[in-house]
Protein backbone atom coordinates (compact mmCIF):
# COMPACT_ATOMS: atom_id res chain seq x y z
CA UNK A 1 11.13 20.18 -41.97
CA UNK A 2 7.92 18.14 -40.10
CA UNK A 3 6.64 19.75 -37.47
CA UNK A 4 7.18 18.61 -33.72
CA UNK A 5 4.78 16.52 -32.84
CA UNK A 6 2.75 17.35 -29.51
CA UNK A 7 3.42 15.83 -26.37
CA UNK A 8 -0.28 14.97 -23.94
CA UNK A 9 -0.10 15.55 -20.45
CA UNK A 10 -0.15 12.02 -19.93
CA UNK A 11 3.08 11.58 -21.94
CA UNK A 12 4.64 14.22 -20.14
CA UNK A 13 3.71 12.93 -16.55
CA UNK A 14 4.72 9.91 -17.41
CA UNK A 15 7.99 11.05 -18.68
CA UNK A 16 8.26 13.15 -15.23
CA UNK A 17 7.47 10.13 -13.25
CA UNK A 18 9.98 8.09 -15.52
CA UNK A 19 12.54 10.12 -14.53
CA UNK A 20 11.94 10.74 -11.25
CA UNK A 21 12.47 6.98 -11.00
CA UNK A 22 15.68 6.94 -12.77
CA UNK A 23 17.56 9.16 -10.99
CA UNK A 24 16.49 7.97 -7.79
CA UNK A 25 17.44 4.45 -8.57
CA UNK A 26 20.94 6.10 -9.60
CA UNK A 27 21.89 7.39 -6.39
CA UNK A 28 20.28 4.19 -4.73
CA UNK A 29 22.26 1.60 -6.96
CA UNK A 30 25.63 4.19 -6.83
CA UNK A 31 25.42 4.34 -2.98
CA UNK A 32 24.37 0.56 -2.28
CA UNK A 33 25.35 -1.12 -5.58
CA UNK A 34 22.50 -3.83 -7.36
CA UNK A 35 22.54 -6.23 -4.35
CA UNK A 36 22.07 -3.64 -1.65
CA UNK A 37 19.42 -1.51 -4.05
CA UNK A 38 15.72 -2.58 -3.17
CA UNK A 39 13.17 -1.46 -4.93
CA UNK A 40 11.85 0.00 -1.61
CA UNK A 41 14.88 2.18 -1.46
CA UNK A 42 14.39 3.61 -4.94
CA UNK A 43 10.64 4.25 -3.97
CA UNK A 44 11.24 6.29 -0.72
CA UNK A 45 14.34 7.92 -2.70
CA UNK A 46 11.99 8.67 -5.81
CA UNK A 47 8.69 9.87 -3.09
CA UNK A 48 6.73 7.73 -5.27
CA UNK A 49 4.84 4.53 -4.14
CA UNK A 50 6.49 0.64 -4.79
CA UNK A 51 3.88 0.14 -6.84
CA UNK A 52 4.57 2.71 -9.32
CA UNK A 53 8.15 1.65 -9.44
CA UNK A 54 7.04 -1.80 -10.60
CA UNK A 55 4.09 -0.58 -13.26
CA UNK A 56 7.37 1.34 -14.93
CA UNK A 57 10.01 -1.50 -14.46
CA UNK A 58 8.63 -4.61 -13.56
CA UNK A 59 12.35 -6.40 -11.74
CA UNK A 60 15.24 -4.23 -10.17
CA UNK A 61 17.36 -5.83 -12.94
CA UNK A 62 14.97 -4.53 -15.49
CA UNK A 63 15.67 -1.13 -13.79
CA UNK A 64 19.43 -0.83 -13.27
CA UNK A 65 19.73 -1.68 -16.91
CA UNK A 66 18.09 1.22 -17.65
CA UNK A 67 20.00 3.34 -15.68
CA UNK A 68 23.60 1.53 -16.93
CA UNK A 69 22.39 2.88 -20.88
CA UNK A 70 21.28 6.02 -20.07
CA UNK A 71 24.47 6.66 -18.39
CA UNK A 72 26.21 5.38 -21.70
């Protein structure tokens, strides 16, 4: 059996950050459905600046179809 690779502490904040986005944009888009979702909303939800929101996903479209497959 390989061994596991490693994980940096840049992978693993960014995997933090990743998912700090994603399940703020889940209650956002579940509450106010794509058309009401702004990527403002999913900022203040996810305490993390617009900005970052848009380095990760660069549309809202981008975004909710992200969080439509990992919910399937």
């Amino acid at each position: 059996m390989a061994p596991t690779p490693q994980l940096s502490k840049r992978d693993v904040s960014r995997q933090e950050i990743e998912r700090r986005i994603l399940s703020a944009a889940e209650k956002v888009f579940a509450e106010a459905g794509f058309k009401g979702a702004s990527m403002q909303k999913i900022a203040d939800s996810s305490g993390l600046p617009k900005a970052n929101l848009h380095y990760y996903f660069s549309t809202k479209e981008k975004l909710y179809r992200r969080v439509v497959q990992d919910i399937f």
